[in-house]
Structures are given as structure tokens and as C-alpha cells.
C-alpha atoms as a PDB file:
ATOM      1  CA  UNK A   1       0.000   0.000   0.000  1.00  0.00           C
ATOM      2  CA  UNK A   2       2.609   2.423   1.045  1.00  0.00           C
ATOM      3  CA  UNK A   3       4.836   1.791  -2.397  1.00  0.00           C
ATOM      4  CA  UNK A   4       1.238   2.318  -4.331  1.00  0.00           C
ATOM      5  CA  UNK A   5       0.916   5.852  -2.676  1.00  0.00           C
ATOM      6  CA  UNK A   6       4.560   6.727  -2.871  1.00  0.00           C
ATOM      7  CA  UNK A   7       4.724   5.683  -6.803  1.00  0.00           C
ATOM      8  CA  UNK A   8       1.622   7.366  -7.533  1.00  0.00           C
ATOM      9  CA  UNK A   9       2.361  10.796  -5.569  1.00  0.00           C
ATOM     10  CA  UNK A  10       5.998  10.544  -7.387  1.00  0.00           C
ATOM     11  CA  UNK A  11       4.231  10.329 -10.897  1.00  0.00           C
ATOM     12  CA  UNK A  12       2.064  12.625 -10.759  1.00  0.00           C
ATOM     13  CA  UNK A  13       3.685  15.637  -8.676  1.00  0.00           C
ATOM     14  CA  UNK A  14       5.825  15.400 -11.675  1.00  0.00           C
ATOM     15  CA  UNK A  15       2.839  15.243 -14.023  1.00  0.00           C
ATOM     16  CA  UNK A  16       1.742  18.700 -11.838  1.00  0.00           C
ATOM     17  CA  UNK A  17       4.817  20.096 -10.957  1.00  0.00           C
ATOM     18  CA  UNK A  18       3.491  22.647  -8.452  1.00  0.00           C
ATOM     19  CA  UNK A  19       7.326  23.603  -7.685  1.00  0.00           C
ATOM     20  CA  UNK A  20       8.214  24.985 -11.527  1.00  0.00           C
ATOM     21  CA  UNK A  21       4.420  26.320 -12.339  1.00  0.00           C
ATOM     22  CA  UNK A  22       4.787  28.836  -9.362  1.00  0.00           C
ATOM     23  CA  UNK A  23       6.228  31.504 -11.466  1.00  0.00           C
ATOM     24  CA  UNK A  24       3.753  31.175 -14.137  1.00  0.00           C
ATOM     25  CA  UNK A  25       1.003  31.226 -11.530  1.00  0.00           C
ATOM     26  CA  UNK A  26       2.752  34.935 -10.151  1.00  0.00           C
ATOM     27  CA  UNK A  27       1.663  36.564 -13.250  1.00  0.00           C
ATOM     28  CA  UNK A  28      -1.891  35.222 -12.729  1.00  0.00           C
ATOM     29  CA  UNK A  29      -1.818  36.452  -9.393  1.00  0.00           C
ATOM     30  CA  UNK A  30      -0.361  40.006  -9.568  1.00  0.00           C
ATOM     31  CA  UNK A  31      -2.275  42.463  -7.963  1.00  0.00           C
ATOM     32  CA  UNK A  32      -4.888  40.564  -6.229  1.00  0.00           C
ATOM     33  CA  UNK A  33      -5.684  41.128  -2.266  1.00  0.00           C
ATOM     34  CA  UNK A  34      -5.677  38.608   0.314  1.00  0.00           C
ATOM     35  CA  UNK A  35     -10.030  37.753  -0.237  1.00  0.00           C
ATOM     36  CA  UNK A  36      -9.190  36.708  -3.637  1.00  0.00           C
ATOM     37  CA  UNK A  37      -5.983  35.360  -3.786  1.00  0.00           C
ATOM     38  CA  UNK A  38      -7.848  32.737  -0.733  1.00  0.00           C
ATOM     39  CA  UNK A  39     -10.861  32.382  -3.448  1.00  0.00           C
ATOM     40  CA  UNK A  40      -8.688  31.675  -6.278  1.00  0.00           C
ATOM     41  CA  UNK A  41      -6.463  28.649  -4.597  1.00  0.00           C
ATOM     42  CA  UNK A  42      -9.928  27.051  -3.214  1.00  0.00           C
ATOM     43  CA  UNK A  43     -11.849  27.428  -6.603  1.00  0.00           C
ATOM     44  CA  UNK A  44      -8.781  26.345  -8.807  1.00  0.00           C
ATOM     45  CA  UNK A  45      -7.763  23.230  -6.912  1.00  0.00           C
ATOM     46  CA  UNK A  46     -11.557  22.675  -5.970  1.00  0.00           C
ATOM     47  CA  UNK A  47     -12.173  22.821  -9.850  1.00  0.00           C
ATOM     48  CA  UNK A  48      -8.618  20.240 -10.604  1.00  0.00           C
ATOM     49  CA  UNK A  49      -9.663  18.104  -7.666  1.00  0.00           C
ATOM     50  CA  UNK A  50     -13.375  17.493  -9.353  1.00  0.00           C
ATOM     51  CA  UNK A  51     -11.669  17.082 -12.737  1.00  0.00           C
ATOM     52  CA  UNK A  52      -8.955  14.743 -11.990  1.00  0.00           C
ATOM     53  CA  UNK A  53     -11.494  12.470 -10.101  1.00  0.00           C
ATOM     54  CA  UNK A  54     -14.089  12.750 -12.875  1.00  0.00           C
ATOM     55  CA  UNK A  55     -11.508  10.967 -14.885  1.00  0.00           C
ATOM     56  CA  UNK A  56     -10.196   8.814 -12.147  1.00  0.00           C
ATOM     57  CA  UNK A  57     -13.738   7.608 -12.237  1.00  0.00           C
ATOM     58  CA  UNK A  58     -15.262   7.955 -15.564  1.00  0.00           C
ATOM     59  CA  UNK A  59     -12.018   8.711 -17.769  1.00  0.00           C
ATOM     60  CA  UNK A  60     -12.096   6.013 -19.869  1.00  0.00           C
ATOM     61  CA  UNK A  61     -15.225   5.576 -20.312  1.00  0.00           C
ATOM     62  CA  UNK A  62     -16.447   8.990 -20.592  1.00  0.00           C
ATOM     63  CA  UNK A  63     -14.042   9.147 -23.567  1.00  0.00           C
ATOM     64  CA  UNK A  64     -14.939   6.441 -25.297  1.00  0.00           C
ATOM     65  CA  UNK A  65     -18.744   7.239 -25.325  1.00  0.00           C
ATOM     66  CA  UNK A  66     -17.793  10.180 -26.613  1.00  0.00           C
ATOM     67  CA  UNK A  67     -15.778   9.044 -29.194  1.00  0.00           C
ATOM     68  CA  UNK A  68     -12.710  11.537 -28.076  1.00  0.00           C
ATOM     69  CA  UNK A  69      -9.206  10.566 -27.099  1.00  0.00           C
ATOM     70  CA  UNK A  70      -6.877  12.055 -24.964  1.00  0.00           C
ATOM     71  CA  UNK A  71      -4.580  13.651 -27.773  1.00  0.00           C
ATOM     72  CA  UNK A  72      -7.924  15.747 -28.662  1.00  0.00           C
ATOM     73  CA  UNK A  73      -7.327  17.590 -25.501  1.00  0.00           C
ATOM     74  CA  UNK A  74      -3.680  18.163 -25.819  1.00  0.00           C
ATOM     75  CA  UNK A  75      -4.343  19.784 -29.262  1.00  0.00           C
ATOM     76  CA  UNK A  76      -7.161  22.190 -28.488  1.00  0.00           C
ATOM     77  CA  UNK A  77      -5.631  22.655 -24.603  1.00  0.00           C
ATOM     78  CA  UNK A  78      -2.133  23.769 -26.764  1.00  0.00           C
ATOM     79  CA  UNK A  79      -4.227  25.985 -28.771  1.00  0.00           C
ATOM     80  CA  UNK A  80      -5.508  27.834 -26.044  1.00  0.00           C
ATOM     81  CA  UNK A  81      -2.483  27.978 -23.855  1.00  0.00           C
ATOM     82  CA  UNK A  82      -1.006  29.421 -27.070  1.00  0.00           C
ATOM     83  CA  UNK A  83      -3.684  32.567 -26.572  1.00  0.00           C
ATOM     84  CA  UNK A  84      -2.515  33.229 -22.680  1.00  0.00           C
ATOM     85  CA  UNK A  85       0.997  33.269 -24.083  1.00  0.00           C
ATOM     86  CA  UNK A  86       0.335  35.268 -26.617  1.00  0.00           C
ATOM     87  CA  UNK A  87      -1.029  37.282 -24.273  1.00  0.00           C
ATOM     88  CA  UNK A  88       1.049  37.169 -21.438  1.00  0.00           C
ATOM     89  CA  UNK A  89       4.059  38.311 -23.664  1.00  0.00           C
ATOM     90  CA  UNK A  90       2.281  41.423 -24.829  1.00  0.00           C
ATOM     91  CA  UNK A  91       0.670  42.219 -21.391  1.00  0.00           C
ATOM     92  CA  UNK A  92      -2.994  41.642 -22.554  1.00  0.00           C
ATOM     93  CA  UNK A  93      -3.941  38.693 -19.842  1.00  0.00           C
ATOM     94  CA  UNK A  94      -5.060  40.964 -17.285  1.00  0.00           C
ATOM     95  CA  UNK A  95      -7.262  43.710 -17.088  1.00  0.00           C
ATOM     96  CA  UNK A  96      -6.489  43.568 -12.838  1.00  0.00           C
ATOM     97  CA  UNK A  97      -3.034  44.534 -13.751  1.00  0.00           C
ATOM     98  CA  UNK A  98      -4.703  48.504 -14.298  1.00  0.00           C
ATOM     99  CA  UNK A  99      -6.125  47.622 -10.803  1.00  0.00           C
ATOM    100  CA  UNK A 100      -4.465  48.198  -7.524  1.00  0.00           C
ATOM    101  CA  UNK A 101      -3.963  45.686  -5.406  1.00  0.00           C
ATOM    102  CA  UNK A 102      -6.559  46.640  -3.225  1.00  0.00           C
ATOM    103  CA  UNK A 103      -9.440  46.486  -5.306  1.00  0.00           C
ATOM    104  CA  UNK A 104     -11.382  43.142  -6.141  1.00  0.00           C
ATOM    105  CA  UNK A 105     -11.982  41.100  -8.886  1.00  0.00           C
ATOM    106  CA  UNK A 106     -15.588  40.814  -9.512  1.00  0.00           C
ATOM    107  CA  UNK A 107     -16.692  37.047  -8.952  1.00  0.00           C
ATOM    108  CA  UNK A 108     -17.382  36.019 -12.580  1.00  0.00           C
ATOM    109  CA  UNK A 109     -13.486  36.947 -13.087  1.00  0.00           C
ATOM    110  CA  UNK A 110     -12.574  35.009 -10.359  1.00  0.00           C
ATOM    111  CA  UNK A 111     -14.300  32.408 -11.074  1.00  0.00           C
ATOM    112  CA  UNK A 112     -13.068  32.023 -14.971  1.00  0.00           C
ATOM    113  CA  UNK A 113      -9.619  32.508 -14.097  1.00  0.00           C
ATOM    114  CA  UNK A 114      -9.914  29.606 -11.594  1.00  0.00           C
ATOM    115  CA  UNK A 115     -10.908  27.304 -14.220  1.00  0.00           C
ATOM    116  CA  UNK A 116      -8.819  28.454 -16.926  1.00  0.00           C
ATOM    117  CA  UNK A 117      -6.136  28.825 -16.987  1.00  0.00           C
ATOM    118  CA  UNK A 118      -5.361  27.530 -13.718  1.00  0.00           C
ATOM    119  CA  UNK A 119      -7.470  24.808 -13.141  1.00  0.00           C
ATOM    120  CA  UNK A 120      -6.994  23.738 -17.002  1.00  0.00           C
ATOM    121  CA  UNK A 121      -4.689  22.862 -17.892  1.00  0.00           C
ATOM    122  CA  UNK A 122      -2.490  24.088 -15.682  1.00  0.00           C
ATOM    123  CA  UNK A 123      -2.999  22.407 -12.660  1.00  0.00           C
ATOM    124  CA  UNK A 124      -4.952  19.207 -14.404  1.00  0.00           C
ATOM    125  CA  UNK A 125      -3.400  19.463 -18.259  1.00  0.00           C
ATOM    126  CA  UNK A 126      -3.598  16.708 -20.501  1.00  0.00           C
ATOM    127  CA  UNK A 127      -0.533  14.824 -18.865  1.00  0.00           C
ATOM    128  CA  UNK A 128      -2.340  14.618 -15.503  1.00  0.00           C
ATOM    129  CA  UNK A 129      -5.619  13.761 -16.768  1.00  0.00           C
ATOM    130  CA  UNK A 130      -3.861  10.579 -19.079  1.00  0.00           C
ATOM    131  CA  UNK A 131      -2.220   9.760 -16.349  1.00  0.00           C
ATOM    132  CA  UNK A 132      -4.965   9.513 -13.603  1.00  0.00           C
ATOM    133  CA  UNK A 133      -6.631   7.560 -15.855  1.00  0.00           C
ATOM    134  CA  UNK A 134      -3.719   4.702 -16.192  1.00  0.00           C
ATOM    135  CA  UNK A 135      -2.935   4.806 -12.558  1.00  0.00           C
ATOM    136  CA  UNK A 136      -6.717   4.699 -11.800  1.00  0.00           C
ATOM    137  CA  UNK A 137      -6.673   1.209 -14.075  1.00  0.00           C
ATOM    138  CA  UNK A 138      -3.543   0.048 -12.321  1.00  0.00           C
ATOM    139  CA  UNK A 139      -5.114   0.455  -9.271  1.00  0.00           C
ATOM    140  CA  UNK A 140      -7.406  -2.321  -9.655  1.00  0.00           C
ATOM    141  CA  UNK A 141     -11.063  -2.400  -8.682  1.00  0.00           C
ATOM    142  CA  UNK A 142     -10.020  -2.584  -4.608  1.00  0.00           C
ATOM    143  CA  UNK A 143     -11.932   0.379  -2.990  1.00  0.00           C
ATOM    144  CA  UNK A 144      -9.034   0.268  -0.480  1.00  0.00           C
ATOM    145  CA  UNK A 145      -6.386   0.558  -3.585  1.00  0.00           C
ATOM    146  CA  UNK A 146      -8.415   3.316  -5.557  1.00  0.00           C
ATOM    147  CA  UNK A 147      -8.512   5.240  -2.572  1.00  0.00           C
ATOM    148  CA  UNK A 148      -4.747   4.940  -1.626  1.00  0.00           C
ATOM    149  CA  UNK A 149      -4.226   5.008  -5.235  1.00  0.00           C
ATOM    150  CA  UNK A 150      -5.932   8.661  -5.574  1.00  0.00           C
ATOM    151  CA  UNK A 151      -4.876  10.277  -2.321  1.00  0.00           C
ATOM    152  CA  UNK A 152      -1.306  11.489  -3.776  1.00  0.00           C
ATOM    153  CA  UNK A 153      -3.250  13.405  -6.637  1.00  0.00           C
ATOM    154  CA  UNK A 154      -5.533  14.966  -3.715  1.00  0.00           C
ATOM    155  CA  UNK A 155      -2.167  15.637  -1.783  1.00  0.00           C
ATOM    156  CA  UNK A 156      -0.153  16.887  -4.562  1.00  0.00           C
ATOM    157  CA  UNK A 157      -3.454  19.525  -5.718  1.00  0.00           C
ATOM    158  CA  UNK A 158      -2.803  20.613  -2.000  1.00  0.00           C
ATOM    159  CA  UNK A 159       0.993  21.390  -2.403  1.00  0.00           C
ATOM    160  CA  UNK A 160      -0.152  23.131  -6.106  1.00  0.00           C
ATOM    161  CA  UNK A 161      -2.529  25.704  -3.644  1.00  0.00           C
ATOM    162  CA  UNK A 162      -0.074  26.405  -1.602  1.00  0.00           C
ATOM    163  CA  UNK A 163       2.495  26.781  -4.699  1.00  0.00           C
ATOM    164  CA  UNK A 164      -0.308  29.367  -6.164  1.00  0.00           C
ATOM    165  CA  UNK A 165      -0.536  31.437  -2.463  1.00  0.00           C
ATOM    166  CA  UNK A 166       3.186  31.475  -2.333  1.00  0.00           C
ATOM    167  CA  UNK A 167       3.121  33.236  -5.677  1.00  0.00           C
ATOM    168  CA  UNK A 168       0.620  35.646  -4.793  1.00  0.00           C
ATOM    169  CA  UNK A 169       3.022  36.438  -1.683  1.00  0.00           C
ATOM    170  CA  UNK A 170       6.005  36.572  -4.569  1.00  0.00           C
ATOM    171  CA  UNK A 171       3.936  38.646  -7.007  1.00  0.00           C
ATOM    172  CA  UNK A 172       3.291  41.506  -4.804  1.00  0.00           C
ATOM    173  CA  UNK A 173       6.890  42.113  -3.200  1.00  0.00           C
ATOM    174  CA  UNK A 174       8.173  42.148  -6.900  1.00  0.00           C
ATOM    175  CA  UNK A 175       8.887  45.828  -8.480  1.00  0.00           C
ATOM    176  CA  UNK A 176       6.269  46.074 -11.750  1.00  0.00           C
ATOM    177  CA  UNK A 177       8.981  45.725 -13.922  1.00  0.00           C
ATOM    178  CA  UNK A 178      10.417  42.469 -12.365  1.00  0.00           C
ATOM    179  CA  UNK A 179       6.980  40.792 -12.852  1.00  0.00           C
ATOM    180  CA  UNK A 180       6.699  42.234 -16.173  1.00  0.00           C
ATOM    181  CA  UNK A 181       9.529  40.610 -17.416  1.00  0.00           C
ATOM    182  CA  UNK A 182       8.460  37.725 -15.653  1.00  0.00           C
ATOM    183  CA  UNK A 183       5.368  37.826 -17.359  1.00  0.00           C
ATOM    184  CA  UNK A 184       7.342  37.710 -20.802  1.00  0.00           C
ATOM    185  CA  UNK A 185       9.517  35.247 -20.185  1.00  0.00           C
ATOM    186  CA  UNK A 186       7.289  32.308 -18.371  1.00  0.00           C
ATOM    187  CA  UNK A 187       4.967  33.368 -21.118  1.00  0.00           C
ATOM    188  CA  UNK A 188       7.052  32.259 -24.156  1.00  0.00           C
ATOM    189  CA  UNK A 189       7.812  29.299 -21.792  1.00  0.00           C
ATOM    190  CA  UNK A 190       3.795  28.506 -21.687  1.00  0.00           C
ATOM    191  CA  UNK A 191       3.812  29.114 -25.355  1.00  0.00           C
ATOM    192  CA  UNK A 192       6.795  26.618 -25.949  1.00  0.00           C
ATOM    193  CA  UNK A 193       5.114  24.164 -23.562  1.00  0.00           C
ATOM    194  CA  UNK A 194       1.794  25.054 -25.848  1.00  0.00           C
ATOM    195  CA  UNK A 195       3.311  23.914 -29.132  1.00  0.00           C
ATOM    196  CA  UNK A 196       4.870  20.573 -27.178  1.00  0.00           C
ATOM    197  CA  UNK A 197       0.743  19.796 -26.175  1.00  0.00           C
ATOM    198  CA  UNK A 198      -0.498  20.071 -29.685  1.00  0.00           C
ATOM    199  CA  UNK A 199       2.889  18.607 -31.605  1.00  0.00           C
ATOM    200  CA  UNK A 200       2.405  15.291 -29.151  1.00  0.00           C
ATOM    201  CA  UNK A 201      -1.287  15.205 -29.681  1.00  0.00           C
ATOM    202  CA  UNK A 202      -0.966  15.410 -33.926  1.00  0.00           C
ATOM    203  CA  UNK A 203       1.797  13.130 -33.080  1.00  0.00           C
ATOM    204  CA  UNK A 204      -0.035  10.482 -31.480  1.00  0.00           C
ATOM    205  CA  UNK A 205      -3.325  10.995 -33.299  1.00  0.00           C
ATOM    206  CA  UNK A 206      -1.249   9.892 -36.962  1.00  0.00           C
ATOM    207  CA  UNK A 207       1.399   7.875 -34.861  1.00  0.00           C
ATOM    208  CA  UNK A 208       3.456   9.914 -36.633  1.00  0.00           C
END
């Protein structure tokens, strides 16, 4: 039981990586007061948590009813990721960056940025959600093993909110210009990481 958790928190904290996303998430998180930085952890790993064990669950199955594989989502979740870093790079993510830090986001703004891009795919991308669904077969049809089997992705989702507070902490003792260039740089890195979703996917879809 204990080498099932440890594999499974090993694989996927790499699949999640809350340790090298935490600059990304500072440029998410610039500018935002203590209320919603606290609403934006709990509705983006809420949001990841329900994903990742919709597909722990369903995964397979949901797919195949619906006649979609997992490269489908690498391709269209590379297509969008290549919008933020378009966007990022430019300065055009945020309107809250004209905002001071006192000042809150409305909820609907909140909310959206919670599920996207945090949420997805940042926090439960394609590579997490294939991989929950393998480990959730591996695990075998043991209630005991699926739930020792899950619990790493549940723990590693809690070490990705704390990754996105910390950032929040990081964002605002940063001069503007720091996390500007910041902003730049992690977004070419989210566009690079962008054009490695959808090459894999088109790879994979004509086994190319």
C-alpha cells in the first residue's frame, strides 16, 4: 500500500509540478488582495480536484462514449495555452493589472480565471488527466487501492494551492517591472510548452 501511494504521488507531482508552475502562476496572481488570492487557490484546486477524479472515475469511459481521445485535448488545450501566451508576452492577460492591489476582482473573473487557466490545464493538463486515468486502471477495482491510489493526486493539488498562495506572496513584493519581465519570459515558456501539447497530440493521433 505504502509503495502504491509513494509511486503514484511521485508520478504525478511530476505530471503537476506545483514547484516549476509557481512563477507562471505569479503573473496570474499580480495584484490581487488577500479575499481573492484565498478564493482563487480554493476554486482552482476545488475545480482540478473534481476534474482529476471525474476521470479517475469515468475517464475512460467517458471518452470512449464520446468518441474523443486524450490527444484531442492536448491539441485544443495547446491551442488555447497558445492565446494566454500570446497574451502574457504582450501584457494583454489581465485587465487587474490597471487595478491596484486593493481592489477586487468581480466574482465572474474570479471564477473564470480559476478554471482556466489555472485549473486547465495548468494544474490538471492533458498529462495529468492521461495519467490519472492509467494509474486509476492500475489500481485495480479494490476500494481500499483506488482510494490509496488517488490520495497522492488529492495531496499533490494541496501542495499546487499552496504553490499558487506562495506566488501571490512573490507577485506583490516584486517591483512592476520584475513581474513584467516575468510575465514575458514564463509566457514564451507557456507558449513553448503550448506547441509541445499540440505537436504530441498530432503526433499520437497519426502515430506519426
Amino acid at each position: 500500500m505504502t509503495n502504491l501511494f509513494l509511486e503514484n504521488f511521485v508520478l504525478i507531482f511530476v505530471a503537476i509540478d506545483p514547484i516549476t508552475i509557481l512563477p507562471i502562476f505569479a503573473t496570474f496572481t499580480q495584484g490581487l488582495n488577500k479575499k481573492d488570492l484565498v478564493t482563487l487557490c480554493l476554486r482552482s484546486t476545488f475545480t482540478a480536484f473534481m476534474i482529476l477524479l471525474i476521470f479517475w472515475l469515468f475517464g475512460s469511459a467517458l471518452l470512449q462514449m464520446m468518441g474523443i481521445t486524450i490527444n484531442s485535448f492536448r491539441i485544443v488545450g495547446g491551442m488555447f495555452l497558445m492565446v494566454i501566451a500570446y497574451q502574457m508576452v504582450f501584457e494583454q492577460r489581465q485587465k487587474r493589472r490597471e487595478e491596484t492591489a486593493e481592489e477586487a476582482m468581480d466574482d465572474e473573473e474570479l471564477s473564470s480565471l480559476a478554471t482556466f487557466p489555472l485549473a486547465i490545464p495548468l494544474m490538471a493538463g492533458p498529462g495529468a488527466i492521461t495519467l490519472v486515468m492509467l494509474l486509476s486502471e492500475k489500481s485495480g477495482s479494490s476500494i481500499e487501492n483506488q482510494i490509496i491510489g488517488f490520495s497522492p493526486i488529492f495531496v499533490v493539488l494541496i501542495l499546487n494551492a499552496i504553490s499558487l498562495w506562495v506566488s501571490g506572496k512573490m507577485a506583490k513584493r516584486l517591483p512592476t517591472s520584475a513581474l513584467s519581465a516575468l510575465q514575458r519570459t514564463f509566457g514564451l515558456l507557456l507558449g513553448a510548452l503550448a506547441i509541445e501539447f499540440v505537436i504530441e497530440g498530432v503526433r499520437l493521433t497519426f502515430d506519426i
